[in-house]
Protein backbone atom coordinates (compact mmCIF):
# COMPACT_ATOMS: atom_id res chain seq x y z
CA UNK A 1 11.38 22.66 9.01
CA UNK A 2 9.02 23.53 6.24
CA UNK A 3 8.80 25.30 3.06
CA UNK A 4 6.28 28.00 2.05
CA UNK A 5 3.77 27.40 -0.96
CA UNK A 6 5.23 29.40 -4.45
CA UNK A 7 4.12 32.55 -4.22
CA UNK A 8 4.03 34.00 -7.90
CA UNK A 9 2.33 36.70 -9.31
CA UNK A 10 1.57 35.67 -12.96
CA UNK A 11 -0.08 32.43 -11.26
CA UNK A 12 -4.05 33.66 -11.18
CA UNK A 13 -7.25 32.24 -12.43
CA UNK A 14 -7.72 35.13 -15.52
CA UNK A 15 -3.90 34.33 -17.18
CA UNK A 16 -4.78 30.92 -16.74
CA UNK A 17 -8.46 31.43 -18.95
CA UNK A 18 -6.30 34.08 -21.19
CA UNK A 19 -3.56 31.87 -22.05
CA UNK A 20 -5.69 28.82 -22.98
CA UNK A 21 -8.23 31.28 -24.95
CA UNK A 22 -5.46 32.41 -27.03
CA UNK A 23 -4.74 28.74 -27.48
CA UNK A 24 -8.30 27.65 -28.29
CA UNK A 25 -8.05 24.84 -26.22
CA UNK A 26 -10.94 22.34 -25.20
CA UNK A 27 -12.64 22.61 -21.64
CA UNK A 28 -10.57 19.35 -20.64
CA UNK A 29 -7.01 21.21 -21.09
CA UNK A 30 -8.60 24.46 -19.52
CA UNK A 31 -9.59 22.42 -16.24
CA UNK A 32 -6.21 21.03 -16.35
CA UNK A 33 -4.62 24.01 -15.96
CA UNK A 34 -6.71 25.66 -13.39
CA UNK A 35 -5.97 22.01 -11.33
CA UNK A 36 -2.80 22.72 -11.65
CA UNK A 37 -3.30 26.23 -10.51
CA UNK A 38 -4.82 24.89 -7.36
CA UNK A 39 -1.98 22.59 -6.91
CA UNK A 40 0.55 25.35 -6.85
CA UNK A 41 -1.41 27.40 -4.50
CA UNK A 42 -1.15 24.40 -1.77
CA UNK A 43 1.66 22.34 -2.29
CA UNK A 44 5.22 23.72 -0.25
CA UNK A 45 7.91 24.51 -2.49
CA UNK A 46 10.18 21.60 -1.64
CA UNK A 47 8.31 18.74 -0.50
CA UNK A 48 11.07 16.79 1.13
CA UNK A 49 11.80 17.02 4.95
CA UNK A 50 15.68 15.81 4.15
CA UNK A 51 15.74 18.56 1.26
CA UNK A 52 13.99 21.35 2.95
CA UNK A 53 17.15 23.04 4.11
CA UNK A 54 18.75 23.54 0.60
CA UNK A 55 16.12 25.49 -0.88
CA UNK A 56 16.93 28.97 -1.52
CA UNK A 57 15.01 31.43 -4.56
CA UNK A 58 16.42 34.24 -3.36
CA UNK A 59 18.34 35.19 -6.79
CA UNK A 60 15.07 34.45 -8.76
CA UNK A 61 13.41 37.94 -7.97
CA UNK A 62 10.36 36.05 -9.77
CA UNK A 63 8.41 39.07 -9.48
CA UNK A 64 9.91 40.76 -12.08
CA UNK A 65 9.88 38.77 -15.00
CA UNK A 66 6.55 38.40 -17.02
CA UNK A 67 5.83 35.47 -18.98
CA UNK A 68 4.92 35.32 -22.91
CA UNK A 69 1.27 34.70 -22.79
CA UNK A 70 0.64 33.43 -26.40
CA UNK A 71 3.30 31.25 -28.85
CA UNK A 72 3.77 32.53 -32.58
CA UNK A 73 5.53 30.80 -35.76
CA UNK A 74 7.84 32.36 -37.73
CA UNK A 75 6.83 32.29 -41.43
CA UNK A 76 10.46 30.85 -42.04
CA UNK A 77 10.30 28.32 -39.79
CA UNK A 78 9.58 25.50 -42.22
CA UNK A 79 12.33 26.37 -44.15
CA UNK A 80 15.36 26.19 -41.53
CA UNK A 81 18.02 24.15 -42.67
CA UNK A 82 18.59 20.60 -40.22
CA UNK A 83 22.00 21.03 -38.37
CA UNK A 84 24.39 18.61 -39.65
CA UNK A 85 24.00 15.02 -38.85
CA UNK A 86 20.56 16.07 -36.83
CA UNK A 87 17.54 13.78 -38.17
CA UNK A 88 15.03 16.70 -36.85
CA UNK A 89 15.01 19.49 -35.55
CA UNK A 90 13.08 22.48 -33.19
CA UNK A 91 14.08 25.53 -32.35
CA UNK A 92 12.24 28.38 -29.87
CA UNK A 93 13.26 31.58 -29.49
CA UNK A 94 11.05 33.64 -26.75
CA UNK A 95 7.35 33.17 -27.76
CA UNK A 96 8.24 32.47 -31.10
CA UNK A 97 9.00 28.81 -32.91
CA UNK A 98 11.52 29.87 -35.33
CA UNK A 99 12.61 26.70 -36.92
CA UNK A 100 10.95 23.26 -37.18
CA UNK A 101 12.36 21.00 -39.75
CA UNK A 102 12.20 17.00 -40.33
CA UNK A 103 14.59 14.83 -42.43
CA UNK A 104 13.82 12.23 -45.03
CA UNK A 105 14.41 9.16 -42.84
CA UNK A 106 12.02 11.30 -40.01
CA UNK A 107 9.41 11.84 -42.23
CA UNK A 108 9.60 8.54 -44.07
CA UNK A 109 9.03 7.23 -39.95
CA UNK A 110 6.15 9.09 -39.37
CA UNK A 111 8.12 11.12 -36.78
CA UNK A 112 5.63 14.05 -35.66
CA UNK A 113 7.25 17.42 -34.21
CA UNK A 114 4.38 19.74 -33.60
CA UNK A 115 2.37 22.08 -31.26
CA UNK A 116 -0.40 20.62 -28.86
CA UNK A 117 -2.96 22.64 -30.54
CA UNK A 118 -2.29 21.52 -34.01
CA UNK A 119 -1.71 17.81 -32.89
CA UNK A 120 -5.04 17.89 -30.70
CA UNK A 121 -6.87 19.69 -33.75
CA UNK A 122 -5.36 16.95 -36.49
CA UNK A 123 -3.90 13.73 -35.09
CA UNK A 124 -5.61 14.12 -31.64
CA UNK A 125 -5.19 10.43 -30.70
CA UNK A 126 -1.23 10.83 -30.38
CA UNK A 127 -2.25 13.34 -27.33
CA UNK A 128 -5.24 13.42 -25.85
CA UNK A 129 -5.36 10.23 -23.87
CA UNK A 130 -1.78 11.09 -22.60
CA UNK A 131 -1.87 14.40 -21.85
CA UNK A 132 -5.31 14.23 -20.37
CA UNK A 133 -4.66 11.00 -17.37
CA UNK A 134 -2.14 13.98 -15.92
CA UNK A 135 0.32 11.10 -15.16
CA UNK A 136 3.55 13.07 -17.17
CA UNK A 137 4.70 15.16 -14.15
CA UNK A 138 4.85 14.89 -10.95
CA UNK A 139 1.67 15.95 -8.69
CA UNK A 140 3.54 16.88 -6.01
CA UNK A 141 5.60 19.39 -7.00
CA UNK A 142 4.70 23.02 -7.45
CA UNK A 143 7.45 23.46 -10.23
CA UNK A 144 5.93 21.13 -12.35
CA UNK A 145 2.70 22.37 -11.70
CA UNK A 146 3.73 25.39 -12.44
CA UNK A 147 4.93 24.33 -16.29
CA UNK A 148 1.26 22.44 -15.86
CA UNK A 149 -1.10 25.66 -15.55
CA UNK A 150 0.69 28.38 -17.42
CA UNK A 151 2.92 26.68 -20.61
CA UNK A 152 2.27 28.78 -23.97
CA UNK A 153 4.65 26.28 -25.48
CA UNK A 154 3.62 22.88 -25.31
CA UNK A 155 5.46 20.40 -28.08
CA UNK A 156 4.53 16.89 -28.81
CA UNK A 157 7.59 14.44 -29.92
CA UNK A 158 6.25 11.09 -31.46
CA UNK A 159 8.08 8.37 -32.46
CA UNK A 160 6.13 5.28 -34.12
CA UNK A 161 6.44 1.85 -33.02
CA UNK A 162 9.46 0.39 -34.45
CA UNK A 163 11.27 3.27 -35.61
CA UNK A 164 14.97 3.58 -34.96
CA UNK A 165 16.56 6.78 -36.35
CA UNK A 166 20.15 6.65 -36.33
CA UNK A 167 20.97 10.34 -36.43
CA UNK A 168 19.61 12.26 -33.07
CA UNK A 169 16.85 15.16 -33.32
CA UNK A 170 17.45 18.14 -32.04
CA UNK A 171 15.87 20.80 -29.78
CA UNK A 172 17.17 24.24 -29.01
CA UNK A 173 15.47 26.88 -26.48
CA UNK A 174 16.30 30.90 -26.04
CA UNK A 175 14.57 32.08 -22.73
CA UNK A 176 13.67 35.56 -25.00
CA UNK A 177 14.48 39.25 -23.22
CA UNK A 178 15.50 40.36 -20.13
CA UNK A 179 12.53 40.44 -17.98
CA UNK A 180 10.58 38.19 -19.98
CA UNK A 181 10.22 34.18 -19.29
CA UNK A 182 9.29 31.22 -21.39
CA UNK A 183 7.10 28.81 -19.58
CA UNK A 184 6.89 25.46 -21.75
CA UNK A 185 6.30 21.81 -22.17
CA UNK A 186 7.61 18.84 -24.28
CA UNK A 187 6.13 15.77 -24.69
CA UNK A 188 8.03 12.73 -25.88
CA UNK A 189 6.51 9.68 -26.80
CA UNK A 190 7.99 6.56 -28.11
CA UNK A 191 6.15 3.48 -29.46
CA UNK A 192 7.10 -0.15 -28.86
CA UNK A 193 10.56 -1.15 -30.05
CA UNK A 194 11.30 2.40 -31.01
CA UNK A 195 14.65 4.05 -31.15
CA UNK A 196 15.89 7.47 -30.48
CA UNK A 197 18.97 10.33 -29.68
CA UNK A 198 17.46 13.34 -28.36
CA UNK A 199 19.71 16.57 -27.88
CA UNK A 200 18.69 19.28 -26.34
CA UNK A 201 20.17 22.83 -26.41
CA UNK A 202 19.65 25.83 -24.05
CA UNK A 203 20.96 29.04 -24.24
CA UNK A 204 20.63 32.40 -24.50
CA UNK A 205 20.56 32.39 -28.76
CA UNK A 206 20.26 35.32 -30.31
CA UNK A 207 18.84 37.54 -27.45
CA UNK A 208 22.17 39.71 -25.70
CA UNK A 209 23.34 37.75 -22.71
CA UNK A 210 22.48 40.52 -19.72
CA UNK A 211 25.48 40.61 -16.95
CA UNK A 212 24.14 41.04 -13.18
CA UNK A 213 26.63 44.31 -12.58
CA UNK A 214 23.86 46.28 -12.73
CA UNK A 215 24.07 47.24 -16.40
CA UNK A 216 20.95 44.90 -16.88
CA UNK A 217 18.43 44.38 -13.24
CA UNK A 218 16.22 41.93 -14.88
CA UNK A 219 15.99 38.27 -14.88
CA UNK A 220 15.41 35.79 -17.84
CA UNK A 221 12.78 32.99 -16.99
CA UNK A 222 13.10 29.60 -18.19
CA UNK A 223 10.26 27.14 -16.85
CA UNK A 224 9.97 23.53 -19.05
CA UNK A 225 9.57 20.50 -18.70
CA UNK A 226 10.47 17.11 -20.38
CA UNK A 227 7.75 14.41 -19.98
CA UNK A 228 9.40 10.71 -21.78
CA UNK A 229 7.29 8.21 -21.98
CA UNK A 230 8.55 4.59 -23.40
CA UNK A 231 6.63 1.77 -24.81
CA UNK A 232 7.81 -1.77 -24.27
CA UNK A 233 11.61 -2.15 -25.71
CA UNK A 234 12.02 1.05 -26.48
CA UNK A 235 15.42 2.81 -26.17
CA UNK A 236 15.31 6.53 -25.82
CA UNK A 237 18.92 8.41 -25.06
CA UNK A 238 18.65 12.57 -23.63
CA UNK A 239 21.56 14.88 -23.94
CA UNK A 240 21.39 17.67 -22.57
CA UNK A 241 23.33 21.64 -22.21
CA UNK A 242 22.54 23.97 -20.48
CA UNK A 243 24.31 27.65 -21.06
CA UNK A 244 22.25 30.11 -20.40
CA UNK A 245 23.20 33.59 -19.59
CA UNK A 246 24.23 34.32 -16.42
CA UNK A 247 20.95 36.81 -15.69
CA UNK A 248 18.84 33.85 -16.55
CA UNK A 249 16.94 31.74 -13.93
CA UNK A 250 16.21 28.10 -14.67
CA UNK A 251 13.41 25.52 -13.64
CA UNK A 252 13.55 22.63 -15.22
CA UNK A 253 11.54 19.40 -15.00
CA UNK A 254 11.93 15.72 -16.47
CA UNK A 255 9.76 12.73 -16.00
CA UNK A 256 9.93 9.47 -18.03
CA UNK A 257 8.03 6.29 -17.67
CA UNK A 258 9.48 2.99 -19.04
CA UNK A 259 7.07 0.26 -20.28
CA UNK A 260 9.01 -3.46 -20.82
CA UNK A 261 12.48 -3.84 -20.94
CA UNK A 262 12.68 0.03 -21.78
CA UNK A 263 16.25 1.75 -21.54
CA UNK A 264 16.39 5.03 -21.14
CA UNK A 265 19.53 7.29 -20.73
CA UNK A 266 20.27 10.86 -19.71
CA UNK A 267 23.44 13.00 -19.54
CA UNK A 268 22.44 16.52 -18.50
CA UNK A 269 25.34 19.16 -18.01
CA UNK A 270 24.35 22.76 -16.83
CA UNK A 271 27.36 25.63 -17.02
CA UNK A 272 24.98 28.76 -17.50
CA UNK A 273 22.61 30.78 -15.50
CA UNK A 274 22.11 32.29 -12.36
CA UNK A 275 20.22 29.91 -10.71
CA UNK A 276 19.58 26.42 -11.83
CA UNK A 277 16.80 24.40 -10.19
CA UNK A 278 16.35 20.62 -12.02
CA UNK A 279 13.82 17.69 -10.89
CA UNK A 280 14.13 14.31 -12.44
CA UNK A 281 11.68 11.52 -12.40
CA UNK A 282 12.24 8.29 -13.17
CA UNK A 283 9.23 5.76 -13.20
CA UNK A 284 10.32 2.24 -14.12
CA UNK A 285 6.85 0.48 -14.07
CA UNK A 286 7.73 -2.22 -16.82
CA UNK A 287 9.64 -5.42 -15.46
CA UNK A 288 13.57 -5.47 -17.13
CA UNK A 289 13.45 -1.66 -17.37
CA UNK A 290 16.79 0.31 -16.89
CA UNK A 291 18.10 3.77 -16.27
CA UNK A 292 20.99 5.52 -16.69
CA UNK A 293 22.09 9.03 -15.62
CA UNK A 294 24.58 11.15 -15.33
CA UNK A 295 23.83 15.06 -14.53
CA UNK A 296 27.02 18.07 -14.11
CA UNK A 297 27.15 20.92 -12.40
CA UNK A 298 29.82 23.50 -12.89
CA UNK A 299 29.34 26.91 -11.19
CA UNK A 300 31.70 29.93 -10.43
CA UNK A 301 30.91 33.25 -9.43
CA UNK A 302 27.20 33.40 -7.46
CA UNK A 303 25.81 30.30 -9.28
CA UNK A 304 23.02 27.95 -7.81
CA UNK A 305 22.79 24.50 -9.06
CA UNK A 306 20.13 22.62 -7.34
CA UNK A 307 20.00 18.85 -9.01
CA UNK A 308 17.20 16.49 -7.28
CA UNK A 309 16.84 13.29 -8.93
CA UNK A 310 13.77 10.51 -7.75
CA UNK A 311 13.83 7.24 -9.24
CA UNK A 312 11.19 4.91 -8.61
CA UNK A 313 11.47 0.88 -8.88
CA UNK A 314 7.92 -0.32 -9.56
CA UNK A 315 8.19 -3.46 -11.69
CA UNK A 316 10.53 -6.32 -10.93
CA UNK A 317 14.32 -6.98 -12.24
CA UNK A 318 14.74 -2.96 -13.08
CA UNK A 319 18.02 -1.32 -12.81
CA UNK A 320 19.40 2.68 -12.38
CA UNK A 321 22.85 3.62 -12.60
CA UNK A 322 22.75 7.47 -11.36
CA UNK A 323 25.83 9.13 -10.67
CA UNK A 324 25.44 13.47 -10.32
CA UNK A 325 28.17 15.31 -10.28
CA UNK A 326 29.26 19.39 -10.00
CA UNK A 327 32.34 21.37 -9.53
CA UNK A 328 31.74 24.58 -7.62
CA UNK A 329 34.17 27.67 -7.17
CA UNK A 330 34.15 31.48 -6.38
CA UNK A 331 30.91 31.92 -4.41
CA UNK A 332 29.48 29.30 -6.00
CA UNK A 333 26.64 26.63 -4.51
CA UNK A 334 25.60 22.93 -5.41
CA UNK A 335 22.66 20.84 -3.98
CA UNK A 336 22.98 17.58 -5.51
CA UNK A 337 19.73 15.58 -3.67
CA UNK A 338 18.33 12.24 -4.78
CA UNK A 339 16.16 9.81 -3.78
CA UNK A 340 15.76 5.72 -5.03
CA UNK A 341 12.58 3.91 -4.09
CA UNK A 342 12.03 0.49 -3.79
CA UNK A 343 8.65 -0.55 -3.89
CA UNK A 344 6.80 -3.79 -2.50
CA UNK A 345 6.51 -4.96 -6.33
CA UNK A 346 10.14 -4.53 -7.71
CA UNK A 347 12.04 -7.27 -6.82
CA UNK A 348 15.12 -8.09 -8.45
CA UNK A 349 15.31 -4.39 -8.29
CA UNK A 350 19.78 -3.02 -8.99
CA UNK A 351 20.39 0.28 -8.27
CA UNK A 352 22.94 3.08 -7.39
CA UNK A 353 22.66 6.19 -6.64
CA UNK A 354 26.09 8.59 -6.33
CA UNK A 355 26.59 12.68 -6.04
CA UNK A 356 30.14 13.85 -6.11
CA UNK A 357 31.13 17.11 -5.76
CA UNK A 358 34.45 19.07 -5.95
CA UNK A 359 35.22 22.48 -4.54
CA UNK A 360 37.67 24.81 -6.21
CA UNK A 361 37.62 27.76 -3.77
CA UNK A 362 37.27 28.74 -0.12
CA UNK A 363 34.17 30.06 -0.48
CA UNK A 364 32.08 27.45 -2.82
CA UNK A 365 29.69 25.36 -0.98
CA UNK A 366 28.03 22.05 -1.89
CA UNK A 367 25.59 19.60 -0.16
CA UNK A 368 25.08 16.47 -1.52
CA UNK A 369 21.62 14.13 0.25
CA UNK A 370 21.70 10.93 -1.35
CA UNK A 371 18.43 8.20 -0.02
CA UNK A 372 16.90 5.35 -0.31
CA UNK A 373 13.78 3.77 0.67
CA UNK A 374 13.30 -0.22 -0.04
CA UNK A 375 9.97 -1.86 0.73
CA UNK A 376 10.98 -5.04 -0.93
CA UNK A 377 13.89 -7.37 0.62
CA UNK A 378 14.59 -9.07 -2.30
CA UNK A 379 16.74 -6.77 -4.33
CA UNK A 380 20.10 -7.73 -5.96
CA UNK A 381 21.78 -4.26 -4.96
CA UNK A 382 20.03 -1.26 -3.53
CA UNK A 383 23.31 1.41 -2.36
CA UNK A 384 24.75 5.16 -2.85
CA UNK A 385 27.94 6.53 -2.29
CA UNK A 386 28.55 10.97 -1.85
CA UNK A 387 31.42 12.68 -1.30
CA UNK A 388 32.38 16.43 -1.19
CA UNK A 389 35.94 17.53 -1.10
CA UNK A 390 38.72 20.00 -2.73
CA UNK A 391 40.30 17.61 -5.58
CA UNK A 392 42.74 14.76 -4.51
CA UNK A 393 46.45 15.96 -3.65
CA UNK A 394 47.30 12.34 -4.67
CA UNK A 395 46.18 12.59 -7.53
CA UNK A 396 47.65 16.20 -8.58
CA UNK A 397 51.19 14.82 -7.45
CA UNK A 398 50.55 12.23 -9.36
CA UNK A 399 50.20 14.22 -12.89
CA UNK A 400 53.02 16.74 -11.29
CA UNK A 401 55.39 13.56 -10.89
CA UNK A 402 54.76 13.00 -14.60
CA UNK A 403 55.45 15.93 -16.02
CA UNK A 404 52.55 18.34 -15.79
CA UNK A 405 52.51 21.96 -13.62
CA UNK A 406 50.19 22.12 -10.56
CA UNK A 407 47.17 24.14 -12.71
CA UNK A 408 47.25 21.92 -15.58
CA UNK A 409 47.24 19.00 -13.16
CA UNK A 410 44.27 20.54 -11.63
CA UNK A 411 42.46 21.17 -14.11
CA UNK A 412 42.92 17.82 -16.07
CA UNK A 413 41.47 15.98 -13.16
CA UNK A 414 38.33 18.05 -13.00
CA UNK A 415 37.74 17.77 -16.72
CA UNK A 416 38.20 14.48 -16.60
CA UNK A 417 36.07 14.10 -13.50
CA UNK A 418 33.10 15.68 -16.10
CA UNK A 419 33.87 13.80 -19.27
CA UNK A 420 31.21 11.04 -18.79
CA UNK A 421 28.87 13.46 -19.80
CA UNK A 422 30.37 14.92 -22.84
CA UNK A 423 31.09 12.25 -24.26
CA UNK A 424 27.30 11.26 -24.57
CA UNK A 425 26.55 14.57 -26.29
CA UNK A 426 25.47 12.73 -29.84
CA UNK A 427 26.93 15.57 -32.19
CA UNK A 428 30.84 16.04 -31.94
CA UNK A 429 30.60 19.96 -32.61
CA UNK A 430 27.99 20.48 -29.57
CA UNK A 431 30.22 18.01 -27.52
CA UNK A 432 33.30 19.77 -28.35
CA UNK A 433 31.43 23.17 -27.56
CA UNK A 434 30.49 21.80 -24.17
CA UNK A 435 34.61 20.28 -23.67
CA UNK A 436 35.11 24.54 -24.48
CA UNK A 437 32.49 26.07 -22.15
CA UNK A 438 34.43 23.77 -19.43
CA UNK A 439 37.26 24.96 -19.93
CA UNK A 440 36.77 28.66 -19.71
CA UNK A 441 35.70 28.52 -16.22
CA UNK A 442 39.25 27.78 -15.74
CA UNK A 443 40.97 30.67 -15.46
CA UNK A 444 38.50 32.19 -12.99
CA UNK A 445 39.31 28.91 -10.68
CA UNK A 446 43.30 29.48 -11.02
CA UNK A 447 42.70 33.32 -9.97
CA UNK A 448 40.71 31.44 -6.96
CA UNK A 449 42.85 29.27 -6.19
CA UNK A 450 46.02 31.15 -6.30
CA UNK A 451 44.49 33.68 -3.76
């Protein structure tokens, strides 16, 4: 079985040449795009012969949302007011950067927050190289090609060698209108020995959240990407939530590469949106590097949550701990896919790779398509574990034989089941938030259940 190339409207040749005019970009960038453009044009829209059945963009109705063409900057942007305990902090709202704001200890660092065209036109050396090799996302896949040829945001994150900020920076997106989409990039990059705490926030801010009952047809767009890349020793930690509105569709890719005894850590929870479509890339090239991730899932109603995960063992003794997870009820679906690879040069190589997935309701579905491919013998633990299943009897009669009712029970354990994410969320007010938005799905899933 095979999957069709994208086939998307706003992806042509003269938005290509009118988004990067508007940008005043250099011929280099410009090429890159149209690349890009070529790329999409070619490459099936799920790659994967074991994935190729779970791929469904039905809900997206791509057609008929148009993407911001140019980015703007509010004129109070520089004055927005960190969130507390935040050491930095972005915010995007549509087409517009409305806030952008560093702390003492950030700018003391010689952290840089900025746009692509202001770092390319006054520190180009933190970009240029990078951004230009075309190594940040993955070639063969037409959503990140997509974020490659058409982004009107594109963010550069630098952390110096050697800087370790204690308090995390923030990032916080708003797909804009109904009908509209945000197409974006961000570009990490930490120096040797650095340190950071990276939360990032999406949701539908300050736009009205649309409801799909027919009192708003249109779909939000949301297309980014997160592209990490980590010097030797350096430590970078992602949070992430994602609550969009429920007439908002989602795209979402993350790549990191680890240098030398790098450590890198994600914990990704999505609760919003119509459909949800996430690719993560891990790259550990340097020897001693390490990953660990944990990615959630919790739909109701007509949700989509489609979570692929590739993590790549290039240099020797690297580790990955990646355990997904989603909890699926109403009409709700989950494809939790992942795939470790082993190659020739990573020995020593410990890995695990586990998708879990609990069903509330009759009619909730989830897959889950854990792999592995090893082309080196001479790894200390190379494994994966799935499971999909309504939640444990045991264990409910368990909490019932201590005192709880059958719902509470219920609920506890699927809470509980999420909590290794939340509790990674670096501020205690978004983590709490998060713990709420959990929560409220509840009721819907007793109604389910009890019918």
């Amino acid at each position: 079985m095979s999957v069709a190339p994208l086939r998307l409207p706003f992806v042509s040749e003269d938005r290509i040449r009118q988004i990067s005019r508007s940008l005043d970009e250099p011929g280099w960038l410009l090429q890159q795009r149209l690349t890009a453009a070529a790329r999409v044009a070619e490459l099936p829209a799920e790659g994967n012969q074991l994935f190729t059945p779970y791929h469904d963009l039905r809900a997206a109705r791509l057609a008929e949302s148009q993407p911001y063409a140019e980015v703007k900057v509010s004129g109070d942007s520089e004055r927005a007011e960190l969130p507390a305990g935040a050491s930095a902090m972005l915010a995007i709202r549509g087409d517009t950067i409305v806030a952008r704001s560093l702390g003492p200890d950030a700018l003391a660092a010689g952290v840089v927050i900025d746009t692509f065209g202001a770092v390319l036109r006054d520190r180009p050396e933190l970009l240029q190289d990078i951004l230009q090799n075309g190594r940040t996302l993955p070639a063969d896949d037409a959503f990140s090609q997509v974020a490659c040829a058409l982004w009107s945001h594109g963010v550069l994150i630098h952390v110096p060698a050697g800087v370790q900020l204690d308090a995390p920076i923030v990032i916080r997106h708003d797909p804009g209108e109904a009908g509209r989409g945000v197409i974006s990039r961000t570009l990490l990059t930490l120096g040797e020995g650095a340190a950071v705490r990276l939360l990032e926030e999406q949701g539908p801010g300050g736009h009205p959240a649309g409801r799909l009952d027919g009192s708003v047809d249109q779909r939000r767009l949301w297309w980014g990407t997160m592209e990490a890349v980590l010097g030797d020793r350096a430590s970078l930690e992602v949070a992430g939530l994602q609550d969009f509105a429920q007439d908002t569709v989602a795209f979402v890719n993350r790549q990191a590469t680890l240098g030398r005894s790098a450590r890198l850590r994600w914990a990704l929870a999505s609760v919003g949106g119509l459909l949800h479509k996430s690719r993560i890339d891990n790259l550990l090239v340097g020897q001693g590097s390490s990953v660990q991730q944990v990615e959630i899932g919790f739909g109701d109603e007509a949700q989509l949550f489609d979570l692929t995960s590739y993590t790549r063992h290039i240099g020797e003794d690297t580790s990955g701990d990646l355990p997904s997870k989603g909890v699926f009820s109403g009409r709700s679906r989950g494809y939790i896919k992942g795939l470790i690879e082993i190659q020739r040069t990573a020995r020593g190589t410990d890995s695990f790779l586990g998708e879990f997935s609990m069903l509330l309701a009759r009619k909730a579905r989830s897959v889950t398509i854990p792999s592995l491919e090893i082309d080196q013998p001479d790894v200390r633990r190379a494994s994966h574990a799935s499971s999909v299943a309504p939640i444990d009897e045991t264990a409910i009669f368990y909490l019932m034989s201590r005192g709880l009712d059958r719902e509470t029970a219920r609920k506890t354990i699927v809470l509980g089941f999420l909590e290794p994410v939340v509790a990674r969320i670096p501020l205690p007010e978004v983590a709490e938030r998060l713990r709420d938005l959990l929560a409220a799905k509840w009721p819907a899933e007793a109604a389910a259940a009890a019918a």
